[in-house]
N, C-alpha and C. Protein backbone atom coordinates (compact mmCIF):
# COMPACT_ATOMS: atom_id res chain seq x y z
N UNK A 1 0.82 -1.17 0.00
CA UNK A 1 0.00 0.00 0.00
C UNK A 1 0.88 1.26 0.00
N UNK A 2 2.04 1.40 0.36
CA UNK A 2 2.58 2.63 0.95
C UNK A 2 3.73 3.03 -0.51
N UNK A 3 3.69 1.53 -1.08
CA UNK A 3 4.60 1.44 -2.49
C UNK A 3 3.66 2.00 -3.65
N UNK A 4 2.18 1.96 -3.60
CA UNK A 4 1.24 2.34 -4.25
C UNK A 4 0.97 4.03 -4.17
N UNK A 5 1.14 3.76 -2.88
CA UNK A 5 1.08 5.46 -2.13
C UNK A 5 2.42 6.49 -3.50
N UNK A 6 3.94 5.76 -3.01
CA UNK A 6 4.73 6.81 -3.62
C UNK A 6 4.70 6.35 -5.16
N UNK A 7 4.06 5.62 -5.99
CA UNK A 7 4.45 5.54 -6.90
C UNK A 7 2.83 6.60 -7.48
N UNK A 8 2.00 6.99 -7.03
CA UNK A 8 0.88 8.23 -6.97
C UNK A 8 1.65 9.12 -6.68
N UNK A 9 2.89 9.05 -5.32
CA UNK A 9 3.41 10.65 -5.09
C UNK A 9 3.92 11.11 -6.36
N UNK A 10 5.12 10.12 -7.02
CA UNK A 10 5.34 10.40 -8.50
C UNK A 10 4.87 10.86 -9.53
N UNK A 11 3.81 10.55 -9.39
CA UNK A 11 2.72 11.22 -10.40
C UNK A 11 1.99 12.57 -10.50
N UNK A 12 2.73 12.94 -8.87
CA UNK A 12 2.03 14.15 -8.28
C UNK A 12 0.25 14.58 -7.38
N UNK A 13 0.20 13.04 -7.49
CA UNK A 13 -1.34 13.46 -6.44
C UNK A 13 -1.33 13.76 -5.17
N UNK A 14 -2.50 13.92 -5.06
CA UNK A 14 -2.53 15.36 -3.99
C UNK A 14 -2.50 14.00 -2.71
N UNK A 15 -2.01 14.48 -1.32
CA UNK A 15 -2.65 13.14 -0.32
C UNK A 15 -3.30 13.08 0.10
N UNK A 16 -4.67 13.88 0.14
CA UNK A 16 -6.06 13.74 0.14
C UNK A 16 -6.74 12.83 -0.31
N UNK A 17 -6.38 12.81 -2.02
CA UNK A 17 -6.92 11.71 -2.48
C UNK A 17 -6.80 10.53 -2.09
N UNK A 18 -4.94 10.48 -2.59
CA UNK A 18 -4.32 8.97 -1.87
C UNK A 18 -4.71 8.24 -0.75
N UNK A 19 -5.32 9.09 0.27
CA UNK A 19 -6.13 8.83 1.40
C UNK A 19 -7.18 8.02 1.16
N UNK A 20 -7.83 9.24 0.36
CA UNK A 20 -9.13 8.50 -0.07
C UNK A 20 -9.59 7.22 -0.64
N UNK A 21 -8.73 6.95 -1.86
CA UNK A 21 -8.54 5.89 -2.27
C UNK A 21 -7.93 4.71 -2.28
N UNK A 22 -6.70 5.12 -1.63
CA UNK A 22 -6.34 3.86 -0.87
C UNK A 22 -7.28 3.29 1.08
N UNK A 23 -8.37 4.42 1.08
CA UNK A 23 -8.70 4.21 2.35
C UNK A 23 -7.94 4.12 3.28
N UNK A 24 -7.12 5.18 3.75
CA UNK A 24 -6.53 5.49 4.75
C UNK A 24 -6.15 6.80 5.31
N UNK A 25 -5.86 7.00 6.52
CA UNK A 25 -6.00 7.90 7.13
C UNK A 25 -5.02 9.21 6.24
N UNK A 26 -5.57 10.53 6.28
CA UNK A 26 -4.62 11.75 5.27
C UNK A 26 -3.45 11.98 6.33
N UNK A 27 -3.40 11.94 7.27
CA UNK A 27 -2.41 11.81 8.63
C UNK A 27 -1.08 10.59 7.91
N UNK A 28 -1.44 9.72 7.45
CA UNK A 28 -0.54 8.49 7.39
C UNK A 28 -0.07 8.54 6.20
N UNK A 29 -1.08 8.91 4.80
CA UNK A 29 -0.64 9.40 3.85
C UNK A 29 0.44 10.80 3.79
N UNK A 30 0.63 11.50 4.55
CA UNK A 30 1.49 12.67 4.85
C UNK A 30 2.60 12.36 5.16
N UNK A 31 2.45 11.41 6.28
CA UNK A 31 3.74 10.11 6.76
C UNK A 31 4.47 9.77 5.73
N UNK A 32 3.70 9.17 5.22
CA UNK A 32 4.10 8.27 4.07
C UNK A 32 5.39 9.11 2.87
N UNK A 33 4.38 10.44 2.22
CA UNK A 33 5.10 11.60 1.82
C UNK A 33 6.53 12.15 1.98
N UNK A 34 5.95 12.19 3.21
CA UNK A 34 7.36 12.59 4.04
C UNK A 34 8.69 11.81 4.14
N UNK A 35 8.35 10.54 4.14
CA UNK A 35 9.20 9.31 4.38
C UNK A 35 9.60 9.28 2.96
N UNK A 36 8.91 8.96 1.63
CA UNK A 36 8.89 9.24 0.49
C UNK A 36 10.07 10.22 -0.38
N UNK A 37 9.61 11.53 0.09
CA UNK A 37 10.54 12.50 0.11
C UNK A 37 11.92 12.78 0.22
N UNK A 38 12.35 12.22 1.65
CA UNK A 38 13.29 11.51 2.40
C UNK A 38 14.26 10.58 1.49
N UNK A 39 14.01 9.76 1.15
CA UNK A 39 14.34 8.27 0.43
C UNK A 39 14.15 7.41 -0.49
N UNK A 40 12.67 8.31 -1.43
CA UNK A 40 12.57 7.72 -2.59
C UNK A 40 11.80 6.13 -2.08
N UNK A 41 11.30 5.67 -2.70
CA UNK A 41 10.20 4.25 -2.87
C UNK A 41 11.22 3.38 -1.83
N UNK A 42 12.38 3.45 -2.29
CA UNK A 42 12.93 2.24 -1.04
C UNK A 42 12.30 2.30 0.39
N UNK A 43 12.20 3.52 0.76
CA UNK A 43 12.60 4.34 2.28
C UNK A 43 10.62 3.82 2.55
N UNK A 44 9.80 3.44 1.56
CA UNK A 44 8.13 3.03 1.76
C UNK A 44 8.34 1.31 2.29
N UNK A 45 9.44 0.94 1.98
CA UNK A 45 9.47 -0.58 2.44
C UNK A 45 9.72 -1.47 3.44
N UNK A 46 9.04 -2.14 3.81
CA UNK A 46 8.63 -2.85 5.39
C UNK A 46 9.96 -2.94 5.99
N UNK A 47 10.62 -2.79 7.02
CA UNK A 47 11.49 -2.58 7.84
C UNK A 47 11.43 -4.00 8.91
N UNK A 48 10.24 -4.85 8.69
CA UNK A 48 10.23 -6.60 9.34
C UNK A 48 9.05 -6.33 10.45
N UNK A 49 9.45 -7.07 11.30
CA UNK A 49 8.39 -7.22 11.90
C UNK A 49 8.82 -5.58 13.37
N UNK A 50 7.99 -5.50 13.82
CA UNK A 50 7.57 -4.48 14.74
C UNK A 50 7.88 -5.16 16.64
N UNK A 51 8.03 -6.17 16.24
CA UNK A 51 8.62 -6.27 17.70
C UNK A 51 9.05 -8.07 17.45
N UNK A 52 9.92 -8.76 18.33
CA UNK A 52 10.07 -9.95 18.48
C UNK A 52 9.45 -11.09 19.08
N UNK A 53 9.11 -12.07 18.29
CA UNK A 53 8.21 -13.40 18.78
C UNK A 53 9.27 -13.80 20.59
N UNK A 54 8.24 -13.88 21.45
CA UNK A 54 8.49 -13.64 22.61
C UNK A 54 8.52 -15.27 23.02
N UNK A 55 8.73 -15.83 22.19
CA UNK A 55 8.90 -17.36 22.43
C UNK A 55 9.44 -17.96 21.49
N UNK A 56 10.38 -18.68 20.95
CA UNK A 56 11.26 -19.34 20.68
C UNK A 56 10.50 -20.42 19.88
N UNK A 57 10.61 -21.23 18.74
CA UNK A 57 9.91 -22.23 17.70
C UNK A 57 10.30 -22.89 18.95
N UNK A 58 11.35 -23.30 19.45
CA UNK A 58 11.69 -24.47 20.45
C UNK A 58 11.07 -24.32 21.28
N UNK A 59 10.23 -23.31 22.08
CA UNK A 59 9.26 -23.12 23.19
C UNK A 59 8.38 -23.03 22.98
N UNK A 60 7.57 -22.69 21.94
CA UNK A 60 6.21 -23.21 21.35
C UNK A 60 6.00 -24.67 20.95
N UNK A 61 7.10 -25.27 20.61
CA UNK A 61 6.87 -26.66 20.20
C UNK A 61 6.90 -27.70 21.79
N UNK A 62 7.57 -26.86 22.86
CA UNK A 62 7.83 -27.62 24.21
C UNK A 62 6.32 -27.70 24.81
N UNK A 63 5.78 -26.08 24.49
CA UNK A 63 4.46 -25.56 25.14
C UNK A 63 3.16 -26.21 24.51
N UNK A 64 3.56 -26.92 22.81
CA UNK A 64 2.50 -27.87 22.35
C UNK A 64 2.27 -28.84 22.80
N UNK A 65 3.71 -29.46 23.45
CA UNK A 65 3.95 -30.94 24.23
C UNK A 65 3.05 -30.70 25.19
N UNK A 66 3.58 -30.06 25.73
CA UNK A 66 3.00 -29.82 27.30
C UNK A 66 1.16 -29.67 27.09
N UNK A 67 1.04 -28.94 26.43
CA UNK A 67 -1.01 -28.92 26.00
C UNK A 67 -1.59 -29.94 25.62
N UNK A 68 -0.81 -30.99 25.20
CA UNK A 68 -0.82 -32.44 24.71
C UNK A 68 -1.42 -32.96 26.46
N UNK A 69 -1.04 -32.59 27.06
CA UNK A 69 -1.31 -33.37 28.11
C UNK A 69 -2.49 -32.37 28.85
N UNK A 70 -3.52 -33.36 29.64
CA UNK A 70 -4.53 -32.46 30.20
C UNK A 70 -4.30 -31.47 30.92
N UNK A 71 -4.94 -30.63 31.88
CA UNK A 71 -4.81 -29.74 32.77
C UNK A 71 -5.13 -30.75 33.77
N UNK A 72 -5.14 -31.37 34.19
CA UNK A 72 -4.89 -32.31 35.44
C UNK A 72 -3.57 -32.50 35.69
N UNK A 73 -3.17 -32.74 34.54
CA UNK A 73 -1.03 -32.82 34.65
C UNK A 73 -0.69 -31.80 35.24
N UNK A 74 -1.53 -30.72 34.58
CA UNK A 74 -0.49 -29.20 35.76
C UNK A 74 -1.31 -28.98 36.59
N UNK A 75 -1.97 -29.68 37.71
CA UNK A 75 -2.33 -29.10 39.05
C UNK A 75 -3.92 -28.19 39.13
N UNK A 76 -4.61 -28.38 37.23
CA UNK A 76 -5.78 -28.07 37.55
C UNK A 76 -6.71 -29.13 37.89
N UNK A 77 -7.62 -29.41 39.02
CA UNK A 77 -8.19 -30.54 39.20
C UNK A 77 -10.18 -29.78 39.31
N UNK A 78 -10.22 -28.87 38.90
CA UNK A 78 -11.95 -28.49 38.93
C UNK A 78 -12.95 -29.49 37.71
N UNK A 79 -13.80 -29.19 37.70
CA UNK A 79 -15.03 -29.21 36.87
C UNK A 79 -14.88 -29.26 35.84
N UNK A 80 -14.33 -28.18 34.86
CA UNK A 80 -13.93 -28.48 33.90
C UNK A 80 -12.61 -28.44 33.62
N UNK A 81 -12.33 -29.76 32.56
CA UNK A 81 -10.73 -30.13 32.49
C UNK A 81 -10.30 -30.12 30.97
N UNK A 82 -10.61 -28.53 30.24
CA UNK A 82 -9.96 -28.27 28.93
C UNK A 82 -9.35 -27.06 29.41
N UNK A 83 -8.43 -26.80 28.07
CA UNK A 83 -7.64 -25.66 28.26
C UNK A 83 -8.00 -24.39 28.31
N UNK A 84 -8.26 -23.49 29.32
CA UNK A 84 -8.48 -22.12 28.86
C UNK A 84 -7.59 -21.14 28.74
N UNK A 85 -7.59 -20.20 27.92
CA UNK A 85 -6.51 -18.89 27.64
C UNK A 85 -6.09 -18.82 28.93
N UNK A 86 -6.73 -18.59 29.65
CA UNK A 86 -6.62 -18.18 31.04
C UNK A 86 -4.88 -18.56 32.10
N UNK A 87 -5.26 -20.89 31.64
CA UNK A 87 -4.37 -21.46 31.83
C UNK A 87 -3.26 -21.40 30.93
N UNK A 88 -3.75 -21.45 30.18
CA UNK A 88 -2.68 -21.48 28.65
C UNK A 88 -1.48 -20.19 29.36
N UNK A 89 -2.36 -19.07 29.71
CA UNK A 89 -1.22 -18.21 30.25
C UNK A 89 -0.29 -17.88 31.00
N UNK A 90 -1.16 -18.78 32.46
CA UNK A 90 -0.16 -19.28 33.66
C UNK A 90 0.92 -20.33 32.67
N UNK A 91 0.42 -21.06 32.53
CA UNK A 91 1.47 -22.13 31.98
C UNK A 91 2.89 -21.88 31.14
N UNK A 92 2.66 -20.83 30.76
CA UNK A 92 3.16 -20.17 29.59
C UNK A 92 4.27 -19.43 30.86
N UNK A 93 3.68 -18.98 31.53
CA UNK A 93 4.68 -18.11 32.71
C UNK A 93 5.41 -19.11 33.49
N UNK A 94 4.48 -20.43 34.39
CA UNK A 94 5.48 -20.92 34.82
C UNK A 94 6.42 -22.08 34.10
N UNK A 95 6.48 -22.38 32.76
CA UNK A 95 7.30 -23.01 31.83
C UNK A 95 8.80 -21.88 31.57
N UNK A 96 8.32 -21.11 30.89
CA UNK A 96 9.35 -20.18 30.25
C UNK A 96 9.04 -18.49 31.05
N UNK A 97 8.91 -18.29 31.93
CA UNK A 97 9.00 -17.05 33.14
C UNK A 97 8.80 -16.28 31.58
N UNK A 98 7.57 -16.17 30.79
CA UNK A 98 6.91 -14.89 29.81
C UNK A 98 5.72 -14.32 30.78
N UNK A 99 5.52 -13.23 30.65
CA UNK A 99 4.21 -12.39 30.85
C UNK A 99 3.77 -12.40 29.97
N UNK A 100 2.68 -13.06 29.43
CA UNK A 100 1.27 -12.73 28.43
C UNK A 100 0.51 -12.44 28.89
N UNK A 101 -0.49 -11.09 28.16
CA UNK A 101 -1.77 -11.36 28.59
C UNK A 101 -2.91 -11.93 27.49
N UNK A 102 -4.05 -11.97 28.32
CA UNK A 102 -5.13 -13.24 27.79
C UNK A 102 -5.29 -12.79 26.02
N UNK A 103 -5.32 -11.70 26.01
CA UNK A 103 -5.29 -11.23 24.38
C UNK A 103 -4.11 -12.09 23.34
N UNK A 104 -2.58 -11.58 23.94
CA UNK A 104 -1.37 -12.22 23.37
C UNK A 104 -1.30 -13.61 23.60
N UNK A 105 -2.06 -14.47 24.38
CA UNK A 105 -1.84 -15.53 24.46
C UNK A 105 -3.05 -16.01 23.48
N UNK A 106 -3.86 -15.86 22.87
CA UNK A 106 -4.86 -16.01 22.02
C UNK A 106 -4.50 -15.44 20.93
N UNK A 107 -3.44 -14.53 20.78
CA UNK A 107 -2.80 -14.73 19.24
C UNK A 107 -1.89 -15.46 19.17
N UNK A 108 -0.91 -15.75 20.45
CA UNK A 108 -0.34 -17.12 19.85
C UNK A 108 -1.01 -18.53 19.77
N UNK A 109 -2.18 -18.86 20.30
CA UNK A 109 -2.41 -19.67 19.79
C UNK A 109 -2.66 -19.85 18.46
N UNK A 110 -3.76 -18.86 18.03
CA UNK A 110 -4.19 -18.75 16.77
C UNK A 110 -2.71 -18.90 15.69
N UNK A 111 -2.08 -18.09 15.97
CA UNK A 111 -0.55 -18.31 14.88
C UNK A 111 -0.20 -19.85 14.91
N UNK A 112 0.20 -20.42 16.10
CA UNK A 112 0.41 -21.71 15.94
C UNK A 112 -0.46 -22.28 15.31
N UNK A 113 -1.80 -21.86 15.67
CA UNK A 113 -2.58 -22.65 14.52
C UNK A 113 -2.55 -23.14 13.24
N UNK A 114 -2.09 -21.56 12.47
CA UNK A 114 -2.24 -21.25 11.31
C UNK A 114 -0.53 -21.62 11.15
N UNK A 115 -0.21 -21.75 11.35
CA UNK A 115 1.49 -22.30 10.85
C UNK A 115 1.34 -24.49 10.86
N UNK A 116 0.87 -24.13 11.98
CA UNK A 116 0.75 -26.05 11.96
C UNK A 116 -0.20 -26.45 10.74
N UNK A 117 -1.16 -25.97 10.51
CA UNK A 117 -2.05 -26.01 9.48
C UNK A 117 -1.46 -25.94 7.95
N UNK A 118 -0.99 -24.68 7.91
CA UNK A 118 -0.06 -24.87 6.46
C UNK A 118 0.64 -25.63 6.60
N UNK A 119 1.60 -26.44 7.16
CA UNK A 119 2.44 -27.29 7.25
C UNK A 119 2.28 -28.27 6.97
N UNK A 120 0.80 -29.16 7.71
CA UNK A 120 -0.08 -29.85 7.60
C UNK A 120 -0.25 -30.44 6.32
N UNK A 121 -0.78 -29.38 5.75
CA UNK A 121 -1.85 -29.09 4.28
C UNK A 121 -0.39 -29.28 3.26
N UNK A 122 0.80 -28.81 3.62
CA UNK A 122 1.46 -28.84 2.65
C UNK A 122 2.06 -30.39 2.88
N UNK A 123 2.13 -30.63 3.74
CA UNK A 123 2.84 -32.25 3.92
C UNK A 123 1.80 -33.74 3.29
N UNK A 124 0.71 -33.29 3.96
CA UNK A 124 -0.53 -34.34 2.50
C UNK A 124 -1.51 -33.67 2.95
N UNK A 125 -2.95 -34.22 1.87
CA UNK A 125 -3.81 -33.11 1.86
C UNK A 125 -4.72 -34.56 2.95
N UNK A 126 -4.37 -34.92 3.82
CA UNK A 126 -5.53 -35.50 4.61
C UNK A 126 -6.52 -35.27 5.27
N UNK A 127 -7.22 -35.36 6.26
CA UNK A 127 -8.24 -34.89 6.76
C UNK A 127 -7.62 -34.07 7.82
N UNK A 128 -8.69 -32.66 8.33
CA UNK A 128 -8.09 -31.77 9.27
C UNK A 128 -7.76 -32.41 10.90
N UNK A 129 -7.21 -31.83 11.35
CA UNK A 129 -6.84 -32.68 12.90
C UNK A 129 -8.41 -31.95 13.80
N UNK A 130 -8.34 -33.29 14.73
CA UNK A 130 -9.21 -33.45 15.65
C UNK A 130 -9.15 -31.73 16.17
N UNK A 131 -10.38 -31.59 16.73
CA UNK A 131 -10.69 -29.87 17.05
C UNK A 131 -10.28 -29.86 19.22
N UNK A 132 -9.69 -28.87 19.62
CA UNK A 132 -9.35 -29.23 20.84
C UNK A 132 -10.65 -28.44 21.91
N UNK A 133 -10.51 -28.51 22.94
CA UNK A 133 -11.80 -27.32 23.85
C UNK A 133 -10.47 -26.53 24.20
N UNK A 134 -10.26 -24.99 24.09
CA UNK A 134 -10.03 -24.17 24.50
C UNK A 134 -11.00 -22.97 25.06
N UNK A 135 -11.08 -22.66 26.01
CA UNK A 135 -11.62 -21.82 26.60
C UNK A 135 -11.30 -20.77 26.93
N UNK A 136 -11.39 -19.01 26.83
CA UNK A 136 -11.23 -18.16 27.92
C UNK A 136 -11.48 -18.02 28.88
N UNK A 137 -11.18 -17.41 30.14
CA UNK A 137 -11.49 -17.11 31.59
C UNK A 137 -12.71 -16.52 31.73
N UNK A 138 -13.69 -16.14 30.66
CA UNK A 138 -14.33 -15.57 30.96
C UNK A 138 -15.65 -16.37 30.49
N UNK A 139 -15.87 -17.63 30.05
CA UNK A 139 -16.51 -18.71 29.80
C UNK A 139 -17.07 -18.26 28.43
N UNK A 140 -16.10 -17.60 27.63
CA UNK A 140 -17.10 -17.57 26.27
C UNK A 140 -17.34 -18.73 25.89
N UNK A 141 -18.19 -18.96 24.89
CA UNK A 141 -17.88 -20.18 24.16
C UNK A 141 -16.80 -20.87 23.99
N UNK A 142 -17.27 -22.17 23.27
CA UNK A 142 -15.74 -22.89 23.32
C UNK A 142 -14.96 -22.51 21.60
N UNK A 143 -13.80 -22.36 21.85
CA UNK A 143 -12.79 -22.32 20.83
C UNK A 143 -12.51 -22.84 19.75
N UNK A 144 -13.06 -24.11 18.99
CA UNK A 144 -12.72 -24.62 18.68
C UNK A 144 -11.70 -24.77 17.64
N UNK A 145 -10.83 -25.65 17.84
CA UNK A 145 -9.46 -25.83 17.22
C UNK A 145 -8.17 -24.91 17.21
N UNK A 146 -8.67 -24.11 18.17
CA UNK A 146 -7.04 -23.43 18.53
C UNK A 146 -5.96 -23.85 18.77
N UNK A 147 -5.56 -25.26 19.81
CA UNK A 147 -4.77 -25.70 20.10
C UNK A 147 -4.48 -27.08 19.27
N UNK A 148 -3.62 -27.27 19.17
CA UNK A 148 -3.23 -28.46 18.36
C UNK A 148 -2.99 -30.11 19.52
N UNK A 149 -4.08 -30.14 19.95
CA UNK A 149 -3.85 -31.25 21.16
C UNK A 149 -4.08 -32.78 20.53
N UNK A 150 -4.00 -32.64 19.02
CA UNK A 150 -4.13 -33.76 18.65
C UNK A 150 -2.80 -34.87 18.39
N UNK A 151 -2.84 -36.03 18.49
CA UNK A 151 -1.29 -36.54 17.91
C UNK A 151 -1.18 -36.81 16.82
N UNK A 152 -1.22 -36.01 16.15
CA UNK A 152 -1.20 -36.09 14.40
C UNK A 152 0.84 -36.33 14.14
């Protein structure tokens, strides 16, 4: 979008429009300009990611092991015995001493999701893996298939 942006600055449009039509804020389009200005089309190009994965492929793959096994294994013994964000987050702290909160720990699941899945899909096209109960702390509905608790 922002490569679309300066190759319009080139052309001379106004950033009102560019706003407009690319649907985005005239504030960011100005940004953009400016940066543009600066450095020419290179200086519009993604700089990576915005902060660092706060867990390690080797600690997500330890932390899949570990979800593999019930919440009875780690010391939850109530009523209900699936995973919730909630736990997912303690667990997450007392495995590898991370602070998540219930939000960030529900995008990493979801990412693991979506990475095990392509992987999956690219290794044979078989049937999808068993769906797990994940839960939030706050009893929404259940999750289904966030966690990969299957032994595929």
């Amino acid at each position: 979008m922002r490569l679309e942006a300066a190759e319009r600055f080139a052309r001379g449009e106004k950033a009102e429009a560019v706003a407009r039509e690319l649907r985005v804020t005239s504030r960011s389009v100005r940004r953009w300009r400016r940066v543009w200005e600066e450095g020419g089309a290179d200086a519009q190009r993604s700089k990576g990611p915005a902060s660092v994965e706060r867990l390690s492929a080797g600690q997500r793959e330890r932390l899949e092991c570990e979800l593999k096994r019930d919440p009875l294994a780690h010391g939850w013994d109530d009523e209900f015995q699936g995973w919730m964000l909630k736990r997912v987050k303690l667990l997450i702290g007392r495995m590898f001493h991370a602070g998540f909160t219930i939000q960030g720990v529900w995008k990493l699941v979801r990412r693991n999701r979506a990475c095990r899945n392509a992987r999956s899909s690219a290794a044979s096209n078989a049937t999808s893996p068993a769906r797990s109960t994940v839960r939030s702390s706050r009893r929404r509905p259940l999750l289904p298939g966030l966690l990969p608790l299957d032994a595929t």
